[in-house]
PDB file of N, CA and C in Angstrom:
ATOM      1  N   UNK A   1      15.077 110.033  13.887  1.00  0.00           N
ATOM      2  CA  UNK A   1      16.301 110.041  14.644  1.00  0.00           C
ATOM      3  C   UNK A   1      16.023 110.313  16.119  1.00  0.00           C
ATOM      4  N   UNK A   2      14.966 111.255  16.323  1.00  0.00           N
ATOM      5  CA  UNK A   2      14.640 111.569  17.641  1.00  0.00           C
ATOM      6  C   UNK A   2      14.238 110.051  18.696  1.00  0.00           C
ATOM      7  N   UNK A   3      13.087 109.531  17.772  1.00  0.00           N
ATOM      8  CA  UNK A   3      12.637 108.501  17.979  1.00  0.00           C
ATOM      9  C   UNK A   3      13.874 107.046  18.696  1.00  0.00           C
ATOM     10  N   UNK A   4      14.949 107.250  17.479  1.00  0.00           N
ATOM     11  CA  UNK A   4      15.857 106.199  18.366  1.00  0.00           C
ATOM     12  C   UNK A   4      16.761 106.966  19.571  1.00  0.00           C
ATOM     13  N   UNK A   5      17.185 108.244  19.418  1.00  0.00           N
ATOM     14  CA  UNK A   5      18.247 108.532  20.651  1.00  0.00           C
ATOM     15  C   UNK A   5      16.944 108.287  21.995  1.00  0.00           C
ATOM     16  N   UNK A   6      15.804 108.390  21.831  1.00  0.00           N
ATOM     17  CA  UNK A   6      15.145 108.071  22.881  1.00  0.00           C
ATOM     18  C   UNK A   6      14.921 106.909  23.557  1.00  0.00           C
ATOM     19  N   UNK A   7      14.910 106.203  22.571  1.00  0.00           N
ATOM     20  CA  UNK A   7      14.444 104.448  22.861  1.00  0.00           C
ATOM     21  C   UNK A   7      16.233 104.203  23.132  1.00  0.00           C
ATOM     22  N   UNK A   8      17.180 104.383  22.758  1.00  0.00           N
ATOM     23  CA  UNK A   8      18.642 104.374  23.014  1.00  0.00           C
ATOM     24  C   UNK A   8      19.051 104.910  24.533  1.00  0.00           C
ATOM     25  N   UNK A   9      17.964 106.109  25.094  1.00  0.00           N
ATOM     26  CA  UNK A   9      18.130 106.337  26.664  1.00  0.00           C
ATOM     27  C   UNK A   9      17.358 105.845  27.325  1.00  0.00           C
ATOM     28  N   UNK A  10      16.043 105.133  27.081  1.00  0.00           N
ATOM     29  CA  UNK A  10      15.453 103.933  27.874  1.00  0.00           C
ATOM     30  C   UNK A  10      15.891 102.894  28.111  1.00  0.00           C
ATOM     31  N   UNK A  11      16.484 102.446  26.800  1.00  0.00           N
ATOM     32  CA  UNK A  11      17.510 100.786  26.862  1.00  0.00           C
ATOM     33  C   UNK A  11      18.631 101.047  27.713  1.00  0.00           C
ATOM     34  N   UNK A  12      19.098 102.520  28.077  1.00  0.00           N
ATOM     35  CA  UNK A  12      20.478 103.165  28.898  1.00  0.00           C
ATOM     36  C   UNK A  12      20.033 102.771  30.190  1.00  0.00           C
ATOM     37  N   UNK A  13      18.644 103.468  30.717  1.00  0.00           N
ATOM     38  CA  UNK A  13      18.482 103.669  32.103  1.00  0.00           C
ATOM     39  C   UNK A  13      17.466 102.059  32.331  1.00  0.00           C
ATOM     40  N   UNK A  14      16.793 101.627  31.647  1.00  0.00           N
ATOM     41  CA  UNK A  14      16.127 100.520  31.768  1.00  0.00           C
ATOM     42  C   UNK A  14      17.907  99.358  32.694  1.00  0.00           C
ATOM     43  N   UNK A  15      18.692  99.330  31.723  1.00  0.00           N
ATOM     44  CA  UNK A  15      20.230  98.364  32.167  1.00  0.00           C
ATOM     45  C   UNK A  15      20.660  99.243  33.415  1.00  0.00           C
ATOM     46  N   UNK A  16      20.770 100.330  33.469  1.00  0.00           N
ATOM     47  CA  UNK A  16      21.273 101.005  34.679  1.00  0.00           C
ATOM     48  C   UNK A  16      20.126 100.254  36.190  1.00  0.00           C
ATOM     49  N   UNK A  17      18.939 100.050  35.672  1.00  0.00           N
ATOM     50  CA  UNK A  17      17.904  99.774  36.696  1.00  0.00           C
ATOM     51  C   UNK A  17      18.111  98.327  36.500  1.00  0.00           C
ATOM     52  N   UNK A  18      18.115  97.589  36.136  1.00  0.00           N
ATOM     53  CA  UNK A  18      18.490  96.208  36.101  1.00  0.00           C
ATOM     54  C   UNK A  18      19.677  95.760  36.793  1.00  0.00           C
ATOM     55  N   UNK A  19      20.692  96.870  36.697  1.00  0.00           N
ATOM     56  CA  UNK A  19      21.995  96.724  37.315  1.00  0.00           C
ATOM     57  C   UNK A  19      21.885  96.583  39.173  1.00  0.00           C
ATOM     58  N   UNK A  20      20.874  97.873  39.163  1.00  0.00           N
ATOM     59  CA  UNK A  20      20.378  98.220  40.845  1.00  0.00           C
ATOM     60  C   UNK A  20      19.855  96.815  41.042  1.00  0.00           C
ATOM     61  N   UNK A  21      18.633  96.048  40.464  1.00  0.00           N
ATOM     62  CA  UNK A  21      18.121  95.215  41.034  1.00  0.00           C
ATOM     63  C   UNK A  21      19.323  93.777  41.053  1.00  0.00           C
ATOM     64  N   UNK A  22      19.885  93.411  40.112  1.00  0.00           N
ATOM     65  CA  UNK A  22      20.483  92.588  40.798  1.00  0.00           C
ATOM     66  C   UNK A  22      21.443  92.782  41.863  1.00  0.00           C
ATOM     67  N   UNK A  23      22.007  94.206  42.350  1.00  0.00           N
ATOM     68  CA  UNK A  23      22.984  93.942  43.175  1.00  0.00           C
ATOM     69  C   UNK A  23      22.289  94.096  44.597  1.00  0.00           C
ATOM     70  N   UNK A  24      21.053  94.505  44.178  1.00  0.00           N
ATOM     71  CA  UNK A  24      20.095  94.777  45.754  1.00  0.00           C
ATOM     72  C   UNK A  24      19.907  92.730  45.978  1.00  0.00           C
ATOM     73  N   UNK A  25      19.498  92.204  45.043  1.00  0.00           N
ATOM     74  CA  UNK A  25      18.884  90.696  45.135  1.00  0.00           C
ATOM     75  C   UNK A  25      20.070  89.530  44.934  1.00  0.00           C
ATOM     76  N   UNK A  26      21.024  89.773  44.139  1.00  0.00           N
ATOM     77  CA  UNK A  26      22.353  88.469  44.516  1.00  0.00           C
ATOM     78  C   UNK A  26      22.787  88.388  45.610  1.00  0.00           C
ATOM     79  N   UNK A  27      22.697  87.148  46.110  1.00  0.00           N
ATOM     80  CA  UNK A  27      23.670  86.690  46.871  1.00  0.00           C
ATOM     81  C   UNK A  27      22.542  86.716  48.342  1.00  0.00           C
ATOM     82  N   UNK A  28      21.461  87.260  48.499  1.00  0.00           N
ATOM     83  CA  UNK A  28      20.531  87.430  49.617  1.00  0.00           C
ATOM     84  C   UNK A  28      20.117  85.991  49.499  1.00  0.00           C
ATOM     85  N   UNK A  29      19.953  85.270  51.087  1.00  0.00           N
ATOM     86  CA  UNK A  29      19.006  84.473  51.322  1.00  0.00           C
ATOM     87  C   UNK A  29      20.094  82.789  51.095  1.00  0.00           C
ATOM     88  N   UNK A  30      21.293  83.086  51.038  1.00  0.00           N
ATOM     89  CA  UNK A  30      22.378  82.135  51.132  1.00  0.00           C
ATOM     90  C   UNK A  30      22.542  81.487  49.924  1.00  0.00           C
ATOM     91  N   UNK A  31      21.945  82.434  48.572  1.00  0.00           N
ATOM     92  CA  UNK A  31      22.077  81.998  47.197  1.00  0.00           C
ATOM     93  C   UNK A  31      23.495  82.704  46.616  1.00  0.00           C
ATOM     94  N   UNK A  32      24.065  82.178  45.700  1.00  0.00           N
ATOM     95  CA  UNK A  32      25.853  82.565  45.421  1.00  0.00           C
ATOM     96  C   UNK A  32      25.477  83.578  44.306  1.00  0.00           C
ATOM     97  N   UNK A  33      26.393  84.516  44.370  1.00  0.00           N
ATOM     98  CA  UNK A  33      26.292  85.371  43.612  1.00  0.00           C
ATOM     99  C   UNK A  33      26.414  85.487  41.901  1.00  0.00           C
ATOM    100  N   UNK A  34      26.034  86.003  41.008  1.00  0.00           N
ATOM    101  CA  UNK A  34      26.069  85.959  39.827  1.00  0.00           C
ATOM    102  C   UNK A  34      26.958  87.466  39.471  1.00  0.00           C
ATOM    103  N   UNK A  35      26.810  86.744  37.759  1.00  0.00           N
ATOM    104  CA  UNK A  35      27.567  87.808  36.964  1.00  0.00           C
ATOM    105  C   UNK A  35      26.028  89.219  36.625  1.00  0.00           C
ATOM    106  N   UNK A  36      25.425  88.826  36.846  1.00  0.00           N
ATOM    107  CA  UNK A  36      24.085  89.334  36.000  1.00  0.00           C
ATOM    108  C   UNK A  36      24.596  90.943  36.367  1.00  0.00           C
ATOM    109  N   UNK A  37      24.860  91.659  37.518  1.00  0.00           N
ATOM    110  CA  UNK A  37      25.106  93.380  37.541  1.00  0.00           C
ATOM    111  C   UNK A  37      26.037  93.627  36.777  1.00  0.00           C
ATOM    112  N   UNK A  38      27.256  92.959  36.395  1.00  0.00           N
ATOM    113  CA  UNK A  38      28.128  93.486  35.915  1.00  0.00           C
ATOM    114  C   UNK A  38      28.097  93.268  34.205  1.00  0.00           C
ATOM    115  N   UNK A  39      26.978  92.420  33.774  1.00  0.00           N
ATOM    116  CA  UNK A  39      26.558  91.637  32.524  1.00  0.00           C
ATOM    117  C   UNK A  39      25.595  93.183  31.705  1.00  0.00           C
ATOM    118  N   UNK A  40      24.610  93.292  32.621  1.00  0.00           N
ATOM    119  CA  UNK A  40      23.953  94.677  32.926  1.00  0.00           C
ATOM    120  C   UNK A  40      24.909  95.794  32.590  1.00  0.00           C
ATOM    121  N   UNK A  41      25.916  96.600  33.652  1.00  0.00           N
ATOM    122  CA  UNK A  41      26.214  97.211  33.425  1.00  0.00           C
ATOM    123  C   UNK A  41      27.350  97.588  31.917  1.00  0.00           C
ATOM    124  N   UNK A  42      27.806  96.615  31.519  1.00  0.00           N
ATOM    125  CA  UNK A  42      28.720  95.770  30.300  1.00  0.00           C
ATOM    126  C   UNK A  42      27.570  96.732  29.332  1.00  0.00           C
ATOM    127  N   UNK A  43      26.063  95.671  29.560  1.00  0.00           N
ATOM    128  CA  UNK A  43      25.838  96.641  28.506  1.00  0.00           C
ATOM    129  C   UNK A  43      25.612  97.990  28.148  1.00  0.00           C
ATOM    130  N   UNK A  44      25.309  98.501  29.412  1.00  0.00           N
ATOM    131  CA  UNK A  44      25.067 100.005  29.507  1.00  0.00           C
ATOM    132  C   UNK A  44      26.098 100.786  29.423  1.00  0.00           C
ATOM    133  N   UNK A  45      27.857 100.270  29.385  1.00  0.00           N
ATOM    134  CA  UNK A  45      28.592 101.240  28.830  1.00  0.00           C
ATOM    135  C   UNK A  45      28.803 101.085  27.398  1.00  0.00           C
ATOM    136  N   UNK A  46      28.154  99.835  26.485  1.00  0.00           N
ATOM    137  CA  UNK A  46      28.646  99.448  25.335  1.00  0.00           C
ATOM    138  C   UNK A  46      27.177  99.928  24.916  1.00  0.00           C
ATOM    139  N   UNK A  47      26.237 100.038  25.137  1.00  0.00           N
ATOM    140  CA  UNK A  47      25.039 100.918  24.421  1.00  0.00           C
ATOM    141  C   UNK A  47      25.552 102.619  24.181  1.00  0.00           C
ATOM    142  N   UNK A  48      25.658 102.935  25.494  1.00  0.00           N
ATOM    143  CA  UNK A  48      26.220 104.156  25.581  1.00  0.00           C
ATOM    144  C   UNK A  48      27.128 104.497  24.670  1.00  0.00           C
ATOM    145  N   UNK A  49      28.002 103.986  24.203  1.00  0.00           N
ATOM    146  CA  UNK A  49      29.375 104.087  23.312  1.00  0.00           C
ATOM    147  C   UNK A  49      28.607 104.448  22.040  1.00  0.00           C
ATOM    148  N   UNK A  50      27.811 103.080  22.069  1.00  0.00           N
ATOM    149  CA  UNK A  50      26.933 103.364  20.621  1.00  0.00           C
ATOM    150  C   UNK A  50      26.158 104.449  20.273  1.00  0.00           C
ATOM    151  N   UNK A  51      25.613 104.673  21.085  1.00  0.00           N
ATOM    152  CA  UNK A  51      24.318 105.963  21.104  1.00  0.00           C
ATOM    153  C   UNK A  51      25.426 107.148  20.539  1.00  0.00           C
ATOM    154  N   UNK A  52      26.766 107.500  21.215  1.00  0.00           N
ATOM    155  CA  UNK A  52      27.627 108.374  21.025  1.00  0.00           C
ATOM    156  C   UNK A  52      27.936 108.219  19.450  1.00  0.00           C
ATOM    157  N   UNK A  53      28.423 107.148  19.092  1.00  0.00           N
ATOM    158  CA  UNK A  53      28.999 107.100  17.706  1.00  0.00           C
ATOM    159  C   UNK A  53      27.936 107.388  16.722  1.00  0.00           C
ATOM    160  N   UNK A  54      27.078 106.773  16.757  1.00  0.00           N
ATOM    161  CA  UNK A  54      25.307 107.043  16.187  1.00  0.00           C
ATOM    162  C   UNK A  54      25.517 108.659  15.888  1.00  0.00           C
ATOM    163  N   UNK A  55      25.290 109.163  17.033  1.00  0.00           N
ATOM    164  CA  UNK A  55      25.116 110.821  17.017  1.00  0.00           C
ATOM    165  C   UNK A  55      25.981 111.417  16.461  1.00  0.00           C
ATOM    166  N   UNK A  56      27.225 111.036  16.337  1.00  0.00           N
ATOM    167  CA  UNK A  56      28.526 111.791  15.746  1.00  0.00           C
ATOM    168  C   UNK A  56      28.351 111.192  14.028  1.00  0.00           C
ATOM    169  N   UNK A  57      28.265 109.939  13.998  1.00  0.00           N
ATOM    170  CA  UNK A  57      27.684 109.568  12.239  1.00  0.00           C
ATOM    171  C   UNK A  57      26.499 110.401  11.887  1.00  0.00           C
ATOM    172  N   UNK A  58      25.156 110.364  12.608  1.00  0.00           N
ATOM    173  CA  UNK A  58      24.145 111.271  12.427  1.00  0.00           C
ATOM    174  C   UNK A  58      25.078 113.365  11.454  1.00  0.00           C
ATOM    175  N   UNK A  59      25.320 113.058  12.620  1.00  0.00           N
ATOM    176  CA  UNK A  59      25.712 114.861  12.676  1.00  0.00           C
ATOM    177  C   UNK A  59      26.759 114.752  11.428  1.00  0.00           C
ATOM    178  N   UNK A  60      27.883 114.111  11.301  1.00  0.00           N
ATOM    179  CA  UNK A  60      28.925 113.881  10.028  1.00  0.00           C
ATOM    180  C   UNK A  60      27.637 113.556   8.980  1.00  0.00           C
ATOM    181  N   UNK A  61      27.113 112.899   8.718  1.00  0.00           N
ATOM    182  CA  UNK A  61      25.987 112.809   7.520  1.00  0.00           C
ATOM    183  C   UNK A  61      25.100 114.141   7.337  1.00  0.00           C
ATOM    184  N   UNK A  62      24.953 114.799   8.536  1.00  0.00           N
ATOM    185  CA  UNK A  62      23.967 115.936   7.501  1.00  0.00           C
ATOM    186  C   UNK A  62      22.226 115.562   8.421  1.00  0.00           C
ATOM    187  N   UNK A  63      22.382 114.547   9.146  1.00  0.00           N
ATOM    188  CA  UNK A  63      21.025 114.271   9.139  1.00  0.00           C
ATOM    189  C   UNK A  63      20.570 115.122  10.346  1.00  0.00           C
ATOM    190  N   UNK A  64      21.780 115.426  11.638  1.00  0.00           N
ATOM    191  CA  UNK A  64      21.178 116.485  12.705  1.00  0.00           C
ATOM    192  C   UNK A  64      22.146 117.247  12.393  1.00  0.00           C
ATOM    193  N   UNK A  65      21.561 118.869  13.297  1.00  0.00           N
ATOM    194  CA  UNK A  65      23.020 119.974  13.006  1.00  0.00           C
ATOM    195  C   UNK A  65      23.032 120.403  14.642  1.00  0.00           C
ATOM    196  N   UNK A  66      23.629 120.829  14.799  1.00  0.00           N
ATOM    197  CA  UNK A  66      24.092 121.783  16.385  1.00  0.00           C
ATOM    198  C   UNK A  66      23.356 122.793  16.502  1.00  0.00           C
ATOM    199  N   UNK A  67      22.629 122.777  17.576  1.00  0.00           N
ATOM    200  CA  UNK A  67      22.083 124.165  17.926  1.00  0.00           C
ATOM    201  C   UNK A  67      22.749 124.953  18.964  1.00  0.00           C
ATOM    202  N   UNK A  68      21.728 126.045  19.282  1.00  0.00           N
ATOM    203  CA  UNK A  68      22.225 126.693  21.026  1.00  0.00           C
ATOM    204  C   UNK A  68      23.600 127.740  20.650  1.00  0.00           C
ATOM    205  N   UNK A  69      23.827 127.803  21.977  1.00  0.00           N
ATOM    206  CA  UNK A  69      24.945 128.661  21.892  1.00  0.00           C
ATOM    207  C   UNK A  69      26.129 129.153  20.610  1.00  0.00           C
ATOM    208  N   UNK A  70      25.992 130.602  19.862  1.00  0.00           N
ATOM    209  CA  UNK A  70      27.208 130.379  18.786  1.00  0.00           C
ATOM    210  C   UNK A  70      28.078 130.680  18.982  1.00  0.00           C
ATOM    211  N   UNK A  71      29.127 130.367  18.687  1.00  0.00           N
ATOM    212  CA  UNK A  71      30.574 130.250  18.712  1.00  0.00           C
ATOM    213  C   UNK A  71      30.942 131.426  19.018  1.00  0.00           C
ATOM    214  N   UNK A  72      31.993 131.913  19.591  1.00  0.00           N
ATOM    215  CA  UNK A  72      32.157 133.523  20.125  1.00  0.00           C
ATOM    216  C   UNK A  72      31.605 134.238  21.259  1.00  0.00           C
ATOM    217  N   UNK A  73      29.911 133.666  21.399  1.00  0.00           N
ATOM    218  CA  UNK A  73      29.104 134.739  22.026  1.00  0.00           C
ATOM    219  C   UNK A  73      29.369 134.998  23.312  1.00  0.00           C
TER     220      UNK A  73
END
């Protein structure tokens, strides 16, 4: 489980950095602009969503539990 929430925040910030490069490189040099940053970022809030639901099914199944701070303290 560790293994995917990790590879799930590389595929996060890998699209977040993909997002930077096309909006640094469309449209420079009198070429018309594309969808590609916003195609990018599309996916990085719809990965994100996922990674969330993942973790909340994870945790409802039993397979991670909550640590840290207990309740009250």
């Amino acid at each position: 489980m560790k293994y995917l929430v990790l590879l799930a925040f590389i595929a996060i910030l890998g699209s977040l950095g993909s997002a930077l490069w096309f909006m640094m490189r469309d449209g420079q040099g009198g070429k018309p602009k594309t969808s590609n940053m916003a195609r990018a970022l599309a996916f990085r809030v719809g990965f994100s969503i996922l990674l969330f639901i993942c973790i909340l099914v994870a945790w409802k199944l039993g397979w991670i539990h909550p640590t840290g701070i207990p309740a009250g303290a």
